[in-house]
Protein backbone atom coordinates (compact mmCIF):
# COMPACT_ATOMS: atom_id res chain seq x y z
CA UNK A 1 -39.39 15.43 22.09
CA UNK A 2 -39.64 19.59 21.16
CA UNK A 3 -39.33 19.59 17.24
CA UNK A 4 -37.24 22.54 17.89
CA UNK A 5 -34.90 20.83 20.37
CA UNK A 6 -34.40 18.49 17.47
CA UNK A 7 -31.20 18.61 15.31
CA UNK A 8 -31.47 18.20 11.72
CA UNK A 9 -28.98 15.27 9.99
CA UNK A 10 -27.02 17.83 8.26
CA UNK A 11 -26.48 20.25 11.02
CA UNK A 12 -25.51 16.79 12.98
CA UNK A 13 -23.13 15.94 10.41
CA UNK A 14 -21.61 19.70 10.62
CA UNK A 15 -21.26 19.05 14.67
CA UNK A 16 -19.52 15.76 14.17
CA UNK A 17 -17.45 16.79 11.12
CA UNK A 18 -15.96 20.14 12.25
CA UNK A 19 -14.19 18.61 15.54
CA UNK A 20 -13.11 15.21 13.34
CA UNK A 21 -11.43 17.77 11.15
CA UNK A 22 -9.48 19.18 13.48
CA UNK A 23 -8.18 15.64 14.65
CA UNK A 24 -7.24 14.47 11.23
CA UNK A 25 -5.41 18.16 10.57
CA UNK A 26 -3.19 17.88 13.85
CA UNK A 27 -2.78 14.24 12.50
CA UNK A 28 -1.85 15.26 8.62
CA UNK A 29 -0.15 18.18 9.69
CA UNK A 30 3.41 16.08 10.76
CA UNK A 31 3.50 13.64 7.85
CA UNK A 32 3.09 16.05 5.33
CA UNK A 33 5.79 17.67 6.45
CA UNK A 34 7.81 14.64 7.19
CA UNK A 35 6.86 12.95 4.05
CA UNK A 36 7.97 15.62 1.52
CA UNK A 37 11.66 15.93 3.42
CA UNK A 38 11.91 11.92 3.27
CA UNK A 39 10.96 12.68 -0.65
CA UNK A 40 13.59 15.30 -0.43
CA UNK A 41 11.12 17.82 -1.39
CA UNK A 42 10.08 20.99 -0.10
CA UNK A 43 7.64 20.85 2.82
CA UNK A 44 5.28 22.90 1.16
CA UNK A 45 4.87 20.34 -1.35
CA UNK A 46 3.83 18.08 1.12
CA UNK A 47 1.46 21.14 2.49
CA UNK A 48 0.00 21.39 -1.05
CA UNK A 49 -0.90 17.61 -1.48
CA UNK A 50 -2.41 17.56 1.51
CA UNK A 51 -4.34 20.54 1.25
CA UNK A 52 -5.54 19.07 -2.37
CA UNK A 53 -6.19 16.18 -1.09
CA UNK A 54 -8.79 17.81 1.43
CA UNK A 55 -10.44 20.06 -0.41
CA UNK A 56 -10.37 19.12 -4.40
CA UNK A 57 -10.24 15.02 -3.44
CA UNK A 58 -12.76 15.18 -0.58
CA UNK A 59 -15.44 16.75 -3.05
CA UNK A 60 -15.05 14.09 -5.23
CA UNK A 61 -14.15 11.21 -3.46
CA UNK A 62 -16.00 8.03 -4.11
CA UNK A 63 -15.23 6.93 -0.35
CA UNK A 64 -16.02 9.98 1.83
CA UNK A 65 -14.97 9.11 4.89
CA UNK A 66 -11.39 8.08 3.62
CA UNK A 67 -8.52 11.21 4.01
CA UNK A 68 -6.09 11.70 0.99
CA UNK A 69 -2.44 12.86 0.94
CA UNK A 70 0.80 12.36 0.75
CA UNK A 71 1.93 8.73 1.72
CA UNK A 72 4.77 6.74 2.91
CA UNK A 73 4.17 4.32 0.49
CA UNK A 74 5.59 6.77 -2.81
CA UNK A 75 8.38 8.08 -1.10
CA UNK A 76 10.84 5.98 -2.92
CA UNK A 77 9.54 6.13 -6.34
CA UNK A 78 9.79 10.03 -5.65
CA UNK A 79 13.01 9.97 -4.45
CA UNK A 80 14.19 7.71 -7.37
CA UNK A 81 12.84 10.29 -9.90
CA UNK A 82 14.17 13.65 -7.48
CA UNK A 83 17.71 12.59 -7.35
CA UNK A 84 18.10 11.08 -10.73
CA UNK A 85 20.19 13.59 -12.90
CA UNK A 86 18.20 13.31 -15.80
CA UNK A 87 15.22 14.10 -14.47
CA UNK A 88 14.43 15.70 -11.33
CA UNK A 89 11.25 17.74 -9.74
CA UNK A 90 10.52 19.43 -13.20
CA UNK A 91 9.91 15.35 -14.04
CA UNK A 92 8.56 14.56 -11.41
CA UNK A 93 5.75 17.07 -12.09
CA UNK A 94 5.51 15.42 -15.44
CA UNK A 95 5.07 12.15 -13.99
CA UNK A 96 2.59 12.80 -11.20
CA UNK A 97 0.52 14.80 -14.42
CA UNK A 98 0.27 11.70 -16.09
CA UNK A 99 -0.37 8.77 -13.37
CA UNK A 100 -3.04 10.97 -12.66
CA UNK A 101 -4.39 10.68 -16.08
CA UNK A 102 -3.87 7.28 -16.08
CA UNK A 103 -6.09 6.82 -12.65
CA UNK A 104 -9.04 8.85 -14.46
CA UNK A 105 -9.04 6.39 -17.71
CA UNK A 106 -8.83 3.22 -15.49
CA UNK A 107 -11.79 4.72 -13.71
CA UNK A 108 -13.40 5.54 -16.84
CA UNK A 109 -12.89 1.80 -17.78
CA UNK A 110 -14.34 0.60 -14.57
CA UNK A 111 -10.88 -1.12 -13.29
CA UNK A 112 -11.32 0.75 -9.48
CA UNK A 113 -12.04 -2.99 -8.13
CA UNK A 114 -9.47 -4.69 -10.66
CA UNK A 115 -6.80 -2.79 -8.72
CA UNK A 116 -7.82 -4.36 -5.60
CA UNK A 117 -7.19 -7.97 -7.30
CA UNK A 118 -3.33 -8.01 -6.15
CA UNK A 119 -2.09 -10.75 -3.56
CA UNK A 120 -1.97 -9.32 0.34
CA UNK A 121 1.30 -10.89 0.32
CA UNK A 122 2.43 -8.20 -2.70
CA UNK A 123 1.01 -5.47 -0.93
CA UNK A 124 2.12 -5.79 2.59
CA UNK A 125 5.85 -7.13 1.40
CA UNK A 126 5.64 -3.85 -0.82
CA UNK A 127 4.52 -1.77 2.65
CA UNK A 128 7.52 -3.43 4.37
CA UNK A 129 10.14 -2.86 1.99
CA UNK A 130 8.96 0.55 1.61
CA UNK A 131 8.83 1.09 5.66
CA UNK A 132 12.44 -0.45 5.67
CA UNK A 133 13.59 1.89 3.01
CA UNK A 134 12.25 4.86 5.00
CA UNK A 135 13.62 3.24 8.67
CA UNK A 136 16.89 3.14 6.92
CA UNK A 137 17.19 6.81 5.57
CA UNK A 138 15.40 9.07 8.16
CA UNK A 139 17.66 7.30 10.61
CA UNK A 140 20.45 9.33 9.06
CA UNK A 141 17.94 12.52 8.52
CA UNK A 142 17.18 12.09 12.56
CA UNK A 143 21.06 12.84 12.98
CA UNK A 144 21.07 15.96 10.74
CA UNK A 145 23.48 14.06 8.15
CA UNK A 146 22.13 13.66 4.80
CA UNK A 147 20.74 10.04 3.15
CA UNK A 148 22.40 8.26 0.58
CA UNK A 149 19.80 7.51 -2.65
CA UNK A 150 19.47 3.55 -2.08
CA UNK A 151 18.46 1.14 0.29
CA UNK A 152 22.02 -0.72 0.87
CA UNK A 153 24.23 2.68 0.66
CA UNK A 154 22.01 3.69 3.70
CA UNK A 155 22.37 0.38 5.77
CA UNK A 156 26.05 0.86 4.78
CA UNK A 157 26.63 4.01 6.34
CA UNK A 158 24.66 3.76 9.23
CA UNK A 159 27.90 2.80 11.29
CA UNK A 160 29.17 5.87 10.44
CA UNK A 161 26.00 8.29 11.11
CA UNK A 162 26.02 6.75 14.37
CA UNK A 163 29.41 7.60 15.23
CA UNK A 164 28.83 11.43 14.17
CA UNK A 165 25.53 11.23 16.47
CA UNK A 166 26.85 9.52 19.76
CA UNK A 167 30.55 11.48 19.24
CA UNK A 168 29.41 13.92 22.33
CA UNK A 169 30.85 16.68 20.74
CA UNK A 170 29.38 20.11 22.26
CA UNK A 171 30.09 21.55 18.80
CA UNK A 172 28.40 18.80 16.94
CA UNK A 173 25.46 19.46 15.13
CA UNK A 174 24.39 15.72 15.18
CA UNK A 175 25.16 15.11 18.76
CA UNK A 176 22.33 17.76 19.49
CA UNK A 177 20.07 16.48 16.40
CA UNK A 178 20.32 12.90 18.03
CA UNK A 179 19.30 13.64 21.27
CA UNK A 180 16.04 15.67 19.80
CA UNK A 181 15.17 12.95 17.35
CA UNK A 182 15.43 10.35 20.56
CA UNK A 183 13.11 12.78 22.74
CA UNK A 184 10.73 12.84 19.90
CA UNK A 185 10.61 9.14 19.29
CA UNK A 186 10.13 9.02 23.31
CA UNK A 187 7.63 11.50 23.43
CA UNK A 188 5.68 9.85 20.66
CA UNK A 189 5.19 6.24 22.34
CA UNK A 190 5.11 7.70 25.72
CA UNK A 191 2.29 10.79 24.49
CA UNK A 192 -1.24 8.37 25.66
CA UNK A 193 0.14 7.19 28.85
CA UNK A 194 1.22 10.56 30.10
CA UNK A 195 -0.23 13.28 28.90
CA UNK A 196 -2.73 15.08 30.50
CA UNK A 197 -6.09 14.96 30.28
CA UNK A 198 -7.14 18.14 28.56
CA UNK A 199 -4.36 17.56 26.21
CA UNK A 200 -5.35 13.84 25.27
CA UNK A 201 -7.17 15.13 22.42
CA UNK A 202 -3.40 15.84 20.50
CA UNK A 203 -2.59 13.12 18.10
CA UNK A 204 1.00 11.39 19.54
CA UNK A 205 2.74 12.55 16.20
CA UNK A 206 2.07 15.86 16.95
CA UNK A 207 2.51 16.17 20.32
CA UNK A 208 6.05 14.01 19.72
CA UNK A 209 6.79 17.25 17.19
CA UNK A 210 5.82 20.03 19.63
CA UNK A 211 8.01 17.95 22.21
CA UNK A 212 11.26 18.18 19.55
CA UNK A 213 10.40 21.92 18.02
CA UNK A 214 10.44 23.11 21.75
CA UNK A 215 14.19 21.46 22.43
CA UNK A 216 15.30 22.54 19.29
CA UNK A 217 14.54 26.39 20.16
CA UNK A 218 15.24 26.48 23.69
CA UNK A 219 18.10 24.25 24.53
CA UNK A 220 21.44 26.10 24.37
CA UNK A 221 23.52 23.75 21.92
CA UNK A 222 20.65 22.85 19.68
CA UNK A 223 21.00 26.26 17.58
CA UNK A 224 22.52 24.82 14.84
CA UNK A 225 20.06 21.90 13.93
CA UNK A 226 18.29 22.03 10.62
CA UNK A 227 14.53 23.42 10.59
CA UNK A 228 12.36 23.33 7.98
CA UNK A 229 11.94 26.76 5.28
CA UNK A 230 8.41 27.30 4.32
CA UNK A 231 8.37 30.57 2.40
CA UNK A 232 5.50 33.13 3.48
CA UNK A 233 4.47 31.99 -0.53
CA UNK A 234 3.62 28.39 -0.58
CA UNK A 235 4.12 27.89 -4.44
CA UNK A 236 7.61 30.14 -4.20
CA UNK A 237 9.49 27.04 -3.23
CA UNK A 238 8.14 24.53 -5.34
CA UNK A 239 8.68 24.06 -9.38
CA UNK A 240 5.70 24.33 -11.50
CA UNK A 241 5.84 22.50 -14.70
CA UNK A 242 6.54 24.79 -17.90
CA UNK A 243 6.89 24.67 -21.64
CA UNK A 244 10.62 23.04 -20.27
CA UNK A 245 8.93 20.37 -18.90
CA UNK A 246 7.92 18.58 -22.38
CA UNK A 247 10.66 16.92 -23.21
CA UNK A 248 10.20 14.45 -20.35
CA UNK A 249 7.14 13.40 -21.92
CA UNK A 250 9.46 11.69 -24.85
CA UNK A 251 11.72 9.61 -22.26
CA UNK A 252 11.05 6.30 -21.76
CA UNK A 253 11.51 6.52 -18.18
CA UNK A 254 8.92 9.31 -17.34
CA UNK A 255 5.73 6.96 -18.27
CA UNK A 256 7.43 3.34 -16.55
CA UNK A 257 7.44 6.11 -13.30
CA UNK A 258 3.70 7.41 -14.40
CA UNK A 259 2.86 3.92 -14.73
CA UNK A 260 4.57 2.80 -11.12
CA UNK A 261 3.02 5.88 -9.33
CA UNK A 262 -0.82 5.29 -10.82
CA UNK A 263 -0.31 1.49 -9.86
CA UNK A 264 1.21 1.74 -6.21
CA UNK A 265 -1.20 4.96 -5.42
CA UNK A 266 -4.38 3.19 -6.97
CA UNK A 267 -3.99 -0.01 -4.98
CA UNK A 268 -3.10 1.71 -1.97
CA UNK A 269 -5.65 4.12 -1.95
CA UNK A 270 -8.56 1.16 -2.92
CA UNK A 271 -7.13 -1.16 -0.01
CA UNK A 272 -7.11 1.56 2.27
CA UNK A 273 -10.78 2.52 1.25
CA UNK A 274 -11.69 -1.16 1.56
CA UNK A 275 -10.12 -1.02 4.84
CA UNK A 276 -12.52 2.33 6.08
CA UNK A 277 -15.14 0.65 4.52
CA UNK A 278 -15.29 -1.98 7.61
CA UNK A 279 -14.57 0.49 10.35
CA UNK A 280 -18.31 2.27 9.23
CA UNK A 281 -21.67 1.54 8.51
CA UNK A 282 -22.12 4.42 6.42
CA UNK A 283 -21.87 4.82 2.72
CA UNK A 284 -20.06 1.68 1.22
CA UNK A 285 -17.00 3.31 -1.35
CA UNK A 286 -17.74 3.34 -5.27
CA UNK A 287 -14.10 2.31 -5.97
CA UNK A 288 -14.14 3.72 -9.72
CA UNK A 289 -15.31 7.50 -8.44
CA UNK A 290 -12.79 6.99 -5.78
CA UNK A 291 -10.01 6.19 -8.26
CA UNK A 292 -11.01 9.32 -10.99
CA UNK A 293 -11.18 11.41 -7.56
CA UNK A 294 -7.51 10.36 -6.51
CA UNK A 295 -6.75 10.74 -10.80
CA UNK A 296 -7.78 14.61 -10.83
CA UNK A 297 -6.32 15.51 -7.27
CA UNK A 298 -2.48 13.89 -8.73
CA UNK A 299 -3.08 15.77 -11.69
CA UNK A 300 -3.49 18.78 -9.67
CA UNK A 301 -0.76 18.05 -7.63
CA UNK A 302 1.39 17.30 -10.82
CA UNK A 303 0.03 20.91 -11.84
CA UNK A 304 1.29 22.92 -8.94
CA UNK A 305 4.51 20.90 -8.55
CA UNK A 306 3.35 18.83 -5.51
CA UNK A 307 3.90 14.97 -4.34
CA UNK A 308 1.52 12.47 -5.47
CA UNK A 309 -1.31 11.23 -3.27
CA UNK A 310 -3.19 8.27 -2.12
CA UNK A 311 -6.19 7.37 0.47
CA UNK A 312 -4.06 7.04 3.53
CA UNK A 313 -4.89 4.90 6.51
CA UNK A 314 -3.84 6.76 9.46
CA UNK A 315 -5.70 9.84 8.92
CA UNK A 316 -8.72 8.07 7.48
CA UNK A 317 -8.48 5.72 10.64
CA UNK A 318 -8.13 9.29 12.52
CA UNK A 319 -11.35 10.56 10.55
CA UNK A 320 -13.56 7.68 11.40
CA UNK A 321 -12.56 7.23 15.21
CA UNK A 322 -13.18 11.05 15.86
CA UNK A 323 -16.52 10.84 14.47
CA UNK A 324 -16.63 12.09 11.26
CA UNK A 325 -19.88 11.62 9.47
CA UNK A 326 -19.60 13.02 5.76
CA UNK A 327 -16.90 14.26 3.38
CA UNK A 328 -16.98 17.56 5.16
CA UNK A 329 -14.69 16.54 7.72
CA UNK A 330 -11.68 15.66 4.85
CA UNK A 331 -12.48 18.87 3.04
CA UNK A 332 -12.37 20.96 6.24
CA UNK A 333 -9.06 19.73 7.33
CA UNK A 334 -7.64 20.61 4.08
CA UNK A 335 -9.14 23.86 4.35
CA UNK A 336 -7.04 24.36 8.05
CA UNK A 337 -3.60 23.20 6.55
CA UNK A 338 -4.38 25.95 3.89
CA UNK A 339 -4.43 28.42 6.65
CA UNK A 340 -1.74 27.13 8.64
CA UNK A 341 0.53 27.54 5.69
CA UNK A 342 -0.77 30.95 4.44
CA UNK A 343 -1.18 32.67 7.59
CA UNK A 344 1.19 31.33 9.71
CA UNK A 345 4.49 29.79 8.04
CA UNK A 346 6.99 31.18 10.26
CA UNK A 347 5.19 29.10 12.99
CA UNK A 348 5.86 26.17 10.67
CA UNK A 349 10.07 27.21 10.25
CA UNK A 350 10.39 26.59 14.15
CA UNK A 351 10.48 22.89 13.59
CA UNK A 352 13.70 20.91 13.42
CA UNK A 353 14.01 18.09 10.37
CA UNK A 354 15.11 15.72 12.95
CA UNK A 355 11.95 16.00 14.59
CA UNK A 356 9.96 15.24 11.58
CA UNK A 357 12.39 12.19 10.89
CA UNK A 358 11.93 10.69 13.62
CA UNK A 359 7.94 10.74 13.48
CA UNK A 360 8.60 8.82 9.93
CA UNK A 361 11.13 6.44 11.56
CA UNK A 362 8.71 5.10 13.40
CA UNK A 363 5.76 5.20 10.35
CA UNK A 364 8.37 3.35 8.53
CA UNK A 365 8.37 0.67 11.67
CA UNK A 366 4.53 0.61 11.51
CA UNK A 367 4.83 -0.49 7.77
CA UNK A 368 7.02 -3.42 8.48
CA UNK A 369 3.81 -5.28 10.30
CA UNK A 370 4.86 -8.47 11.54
CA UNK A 371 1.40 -9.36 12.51
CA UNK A 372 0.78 -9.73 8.70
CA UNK A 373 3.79 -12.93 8.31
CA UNK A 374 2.09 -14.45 11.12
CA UNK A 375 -1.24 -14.02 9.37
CA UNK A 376 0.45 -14.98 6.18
CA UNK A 377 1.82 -18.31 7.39
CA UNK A 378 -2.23 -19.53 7.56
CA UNK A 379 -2.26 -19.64 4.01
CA UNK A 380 0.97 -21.48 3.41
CA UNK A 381 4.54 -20.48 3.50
CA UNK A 382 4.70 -19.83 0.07
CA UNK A 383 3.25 -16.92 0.82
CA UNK A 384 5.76 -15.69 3.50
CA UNK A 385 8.07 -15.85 0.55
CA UNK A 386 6.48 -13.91 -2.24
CA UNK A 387 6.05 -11.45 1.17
CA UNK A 388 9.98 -11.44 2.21
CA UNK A 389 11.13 -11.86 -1.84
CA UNK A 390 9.11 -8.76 -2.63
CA UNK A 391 10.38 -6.93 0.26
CA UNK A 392 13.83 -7.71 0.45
CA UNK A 393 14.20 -7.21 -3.32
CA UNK A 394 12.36 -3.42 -3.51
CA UNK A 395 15.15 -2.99 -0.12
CA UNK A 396 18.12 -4.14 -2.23
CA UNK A 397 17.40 -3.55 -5.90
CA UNK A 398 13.77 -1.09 -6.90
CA UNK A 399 10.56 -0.93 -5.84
CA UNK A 400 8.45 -1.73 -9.42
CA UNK A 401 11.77 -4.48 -9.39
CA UNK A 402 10.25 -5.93 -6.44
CA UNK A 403 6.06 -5.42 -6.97
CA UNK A 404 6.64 -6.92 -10.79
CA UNK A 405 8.54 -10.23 -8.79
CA UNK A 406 6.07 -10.40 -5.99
CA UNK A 407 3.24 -10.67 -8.50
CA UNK A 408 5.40 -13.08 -11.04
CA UNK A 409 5.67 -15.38 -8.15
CA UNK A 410 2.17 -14.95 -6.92
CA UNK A 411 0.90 -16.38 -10.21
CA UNK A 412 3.29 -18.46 -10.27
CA UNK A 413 2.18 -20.29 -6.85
CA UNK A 414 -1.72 -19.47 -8.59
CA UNK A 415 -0.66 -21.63 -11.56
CA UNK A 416 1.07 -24.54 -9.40
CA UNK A 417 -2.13 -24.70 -6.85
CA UNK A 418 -4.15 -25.15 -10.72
CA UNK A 419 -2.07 -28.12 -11.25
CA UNK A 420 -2.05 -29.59 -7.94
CA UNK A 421 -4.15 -32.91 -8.19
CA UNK A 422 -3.19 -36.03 -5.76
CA UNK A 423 -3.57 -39.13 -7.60
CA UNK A 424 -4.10 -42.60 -5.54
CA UNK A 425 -4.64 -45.82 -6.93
CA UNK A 426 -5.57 -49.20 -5.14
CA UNK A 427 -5.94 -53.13 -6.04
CA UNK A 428 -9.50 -53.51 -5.17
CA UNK A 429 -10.43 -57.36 -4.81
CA UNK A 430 -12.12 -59.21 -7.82
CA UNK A 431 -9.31 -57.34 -10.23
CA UNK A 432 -11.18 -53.92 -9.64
CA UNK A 433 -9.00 -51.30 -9.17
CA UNK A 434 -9.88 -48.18 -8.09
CA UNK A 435 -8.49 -44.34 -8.56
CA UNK A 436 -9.23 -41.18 -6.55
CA UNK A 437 -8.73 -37.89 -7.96
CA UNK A 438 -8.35 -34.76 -5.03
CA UNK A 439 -7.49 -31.11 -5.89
CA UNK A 440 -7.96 -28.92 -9.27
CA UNK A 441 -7.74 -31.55 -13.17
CA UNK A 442 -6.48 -29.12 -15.32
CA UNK A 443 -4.43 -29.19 -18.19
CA UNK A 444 -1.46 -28.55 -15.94
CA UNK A 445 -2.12 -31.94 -14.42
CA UNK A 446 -2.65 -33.54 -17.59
CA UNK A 447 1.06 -35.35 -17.99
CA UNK A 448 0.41 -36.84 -14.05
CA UNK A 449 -2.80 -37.87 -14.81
CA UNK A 450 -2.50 -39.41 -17.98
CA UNK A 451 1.16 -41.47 -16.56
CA UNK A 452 -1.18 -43.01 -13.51
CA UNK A 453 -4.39 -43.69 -16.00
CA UNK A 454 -2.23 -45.81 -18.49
CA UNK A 455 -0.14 -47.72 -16.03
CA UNK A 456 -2.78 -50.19 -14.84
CA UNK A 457 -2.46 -53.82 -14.22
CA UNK A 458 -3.30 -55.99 -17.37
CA UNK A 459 -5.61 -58.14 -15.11
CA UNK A 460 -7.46 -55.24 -14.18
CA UNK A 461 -11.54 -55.91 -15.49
CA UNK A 462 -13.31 -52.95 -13.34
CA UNK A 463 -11.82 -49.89 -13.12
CA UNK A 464 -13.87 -47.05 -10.48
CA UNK A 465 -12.51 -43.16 -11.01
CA UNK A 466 -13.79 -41.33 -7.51
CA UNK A 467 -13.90 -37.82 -8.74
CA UNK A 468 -15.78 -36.75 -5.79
CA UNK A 469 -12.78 -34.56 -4.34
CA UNK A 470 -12.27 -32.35 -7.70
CA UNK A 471 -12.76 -28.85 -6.92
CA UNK A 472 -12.48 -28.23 -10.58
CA UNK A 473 -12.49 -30.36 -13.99
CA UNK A 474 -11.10 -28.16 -17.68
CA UNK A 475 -12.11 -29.56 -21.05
CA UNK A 476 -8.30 -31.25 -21.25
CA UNK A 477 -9.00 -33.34 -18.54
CA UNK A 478 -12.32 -34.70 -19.64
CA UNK A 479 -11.41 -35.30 -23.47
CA UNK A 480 -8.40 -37.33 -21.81
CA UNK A 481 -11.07 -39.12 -19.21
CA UNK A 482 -13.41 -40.10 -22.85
CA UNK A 483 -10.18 -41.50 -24.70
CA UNK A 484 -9.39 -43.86 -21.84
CA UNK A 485 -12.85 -44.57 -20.91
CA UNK A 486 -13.20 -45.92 -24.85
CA UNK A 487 -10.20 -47.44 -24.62
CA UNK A 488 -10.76 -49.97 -21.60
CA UNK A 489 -14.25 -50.34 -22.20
CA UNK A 490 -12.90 -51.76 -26.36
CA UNK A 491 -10.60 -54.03 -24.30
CA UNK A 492 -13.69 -55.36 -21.93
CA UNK A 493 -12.93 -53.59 -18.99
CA UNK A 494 -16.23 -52.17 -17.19
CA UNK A 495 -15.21 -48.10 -15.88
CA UNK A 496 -17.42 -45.68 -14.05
CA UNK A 497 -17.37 -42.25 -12.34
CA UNK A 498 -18.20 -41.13 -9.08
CA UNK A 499 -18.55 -37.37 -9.32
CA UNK A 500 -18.65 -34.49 -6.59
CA UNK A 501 -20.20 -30.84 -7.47
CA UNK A 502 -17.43 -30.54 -9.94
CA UNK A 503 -19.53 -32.95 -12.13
CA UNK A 504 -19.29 -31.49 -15.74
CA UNK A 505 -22.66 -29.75 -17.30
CA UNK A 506 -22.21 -31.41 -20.58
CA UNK A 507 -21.49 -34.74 -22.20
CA UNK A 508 -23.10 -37.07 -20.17
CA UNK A 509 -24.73 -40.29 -20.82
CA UNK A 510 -25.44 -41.79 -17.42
CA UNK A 511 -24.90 -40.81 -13.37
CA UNK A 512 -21.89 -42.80 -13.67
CA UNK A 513 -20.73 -41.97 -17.41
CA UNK A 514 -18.42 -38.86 -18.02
């Protein structure tokens, strides 16, 4: 081949990054939006994370091929903090300052793969609560009527959100925000199978959004459904932190939130890199420059009195699929939602809330993945409950509520599969008898262990321990094994071990002697 026919890797890169970008910007463009109303924040605060989490994250990012922004997955931690009276966005800035300092030491300590160590069941009960909390107050936000602050007052009032919506009321407000939300929901699943083929390139969220925006300015009684205000100056809508803000640093309550955010946004963001990771065979992630990258772009955000962030699937799924080679691609599609908001925010103010509400009803649906319980139920059904306890409680009660009794209970099953050791005994002929040990001797199975070994037939003179089966053997167990061993072998009785791999590395006389 011509040298000069040939394309260099970078300028490669360049041609497969540019058009990715503009597939994860139509993508992030929607669910920023959508996410900072469902945080009842300003959209441009969703505009800013996003636009942060393109260009300062994707510089920095430790997996370059996963997109950062604002996710689902916070929105009720913000929420929590928004509408509570003593704190507010001013907090909220606070708190977003400081779980991002809180990412950059963990990274600094080298805990970016500890964060990973949480059970699947945690996580994806967490992602289903969450995606239940978020069905079950955009409903009401996809009928122009305004969410209650928890999970029950919203399943509560749906009855009555739904009577406002279906009343068929020309004058209604709701009536005409119904019917848009509906189209939008339609338009969304119905976007791949029908659209045509020049247009197949538009992500279904988007196109689902275009669909509602263009009801909500040209049918006749949709004129008084609520659009979105983005003012022609991003930051003139949003709070930046001040000399005001300080006080919040003294409150108890500001740091359990820091804490909550830097927990749920680091483990998100490292499962959803993990995730990229095996949809690649590029660049594997370095977790711990991932996590100080996601760190500095929250403390940014915190800064400029934006949502928090985290590594989010659907537009790093988008990133991948569309080709994207390098960390150009996330940094260019931050770039674009800069100039979408700069240049053309009146564009932005066509498009109704219930529009956007609708897109997140059915993100919220996506999160409640019923795939996972099914996947779940493989590794026991104790794990179907830590998944439905840790949902249903972050639904009914609080999200850190819920995470801190998913992982309680997750340890919990840890420590009882630790002590789980079957114990069978048998009358062998000749008065040998015989006892096999299957599953983990620990000193959690010490009391069962110790009942069977001293409960033997008087007449017993051979005794045979099959230890083959032990997956593992702790220092209690063995110190227990000696004693008895001494003790039957003083009284006359001849005892031996048959040991498996779990076979201990120290105190041994012969192949059969503990």
């Amino acid at each position: 081949m011509d040298s000069q026919n040939q394309i260099s890797p970078p300028v490669l890169a360049f041609k497969s990054d540019l058009p990715a970008s503009v597939v994860v910007f139509l993508v992030a463009l929607p669910l920023c939006l959508g996410v900072a109303l469902a945080c009842e924040m300003p959209p441009a605060a969703g505009l800013i994370t996003g636009i942060v989490g393109g260009i300062i994250v994707g510089c920095f990012s430790g997996s370059p091929l996963q997109v950062s922004g604002p996710a689902a997955g916070l929105t009720t931690v913000v929420v929590g903090v928004v509408l509570n009276k003593d704190l507010g966005p001013a907090a909220l800035s606070v708190i977003i300052i400081l779980a991002g300092f809180i990412q950059i030491l963990a990274a600094f300590a080298s805990w970016g793969r500890w964060f990973r160590a949480v059970s699947p069941a945690v996580i994806h009960g967490m992602l289903a609560g969450i995606g239940t909390l978020i069905v079950l107050g955009q409903i009401h936000a996809m009928f122009d009527v305004k969410a209650k602050s928890t999970g029950l007052d919203n399943l509560l009032m749906l009855p009555e959100s739904f009577q406002k919506a279906f009343s068929f009321d020309s004058e209604n407000s709701h009536t005409a925000a119904a019917i848009i939300g509906m189209a939008t929901i339609v338009a969304l699943f119905a976007w791949k199978s029908l659209a045509p083929g020049k247009l197949q390139f538009l992500p279904a969220p988007l196109a689902a959004l275009i669909v509602g925006t263009l009801l909500a300015n040209l049918l006749p009684f949709a004129t008084k459904v609520q659009k979105i205000e983005v003012p022609q100056n991003l930051f003139k809508a949003v709070i930046l932190p001040d000399s005001a803000s300080l006080p919040f640093l003294y409150q108890k309550v500001t740091w359990i939130s820091a804490l909550t955010v830097a927990l749920i946004a680091s483990a998100e963001t490292l499962l959803c890199a993990g995730a990229v990771d095996k949809m690649h065979s590029g660049p594997r992630t370095n977790y711990n420059k991932e996590l100080a990258a996601q760190g500095i772009g929250n403390s940014i955000c915190g800064f400029l009195g934006a949502l928090p962030m985290t590594g989010v699937i659907v537009r790093s799924a988008a990133n991948v699929q569309a080709g994207a080679r390098t960390r150009c691609s996330a940094i260019f599609h931050g770039v674009w939602l800069l100039g979408l908001a700069v240049c053309f925010p009146n564009l932005l103010n066509l498009i109704p809330k219930c529009s956007l509400a609708a897109v997140l009803v059915v993100t919220g649906f996506k999160l409640v993945d019923l795939d996972q319980i099914w996947e779940l139920r493989i590794f026991g059904r104790a794990q179907v409950v830590i998944y439905f306890v840790t949902a249903l409680t972050i639904v009914f009660s609080d999200l850190l509520v819920g995470v801190i009794l998913g992982l309680v209970l997750s340890m919990l099953h840890l420590l009882h599969q630790f002590a789980s050791l079957r114990v069978e005994k048998t009358l062998m002929e000749g008065n040998e008898f015989r006892i096999i040990l299957d599953g983990a001797a620990t000193f959690l199975s010490l009391p069962k262990l110790a009942a069977t070994l001293e409960n033997l037939p008087l007449q017993t003179t051979s005794l045979q321990v099959d230890l083959q089966n032990v997956s593992f053997i702790d220092h209690a167990c063995i110190e227990l094994l000696n004693s008895w061993r001494s003790q039957n072998e003083s009284a006359g009785r001849k005892v031996t071990f048959e040991w498996g791999e779990s076979r201990p590395k120290y105190n041994l006389g012969s192949e059969h002697e503990l």
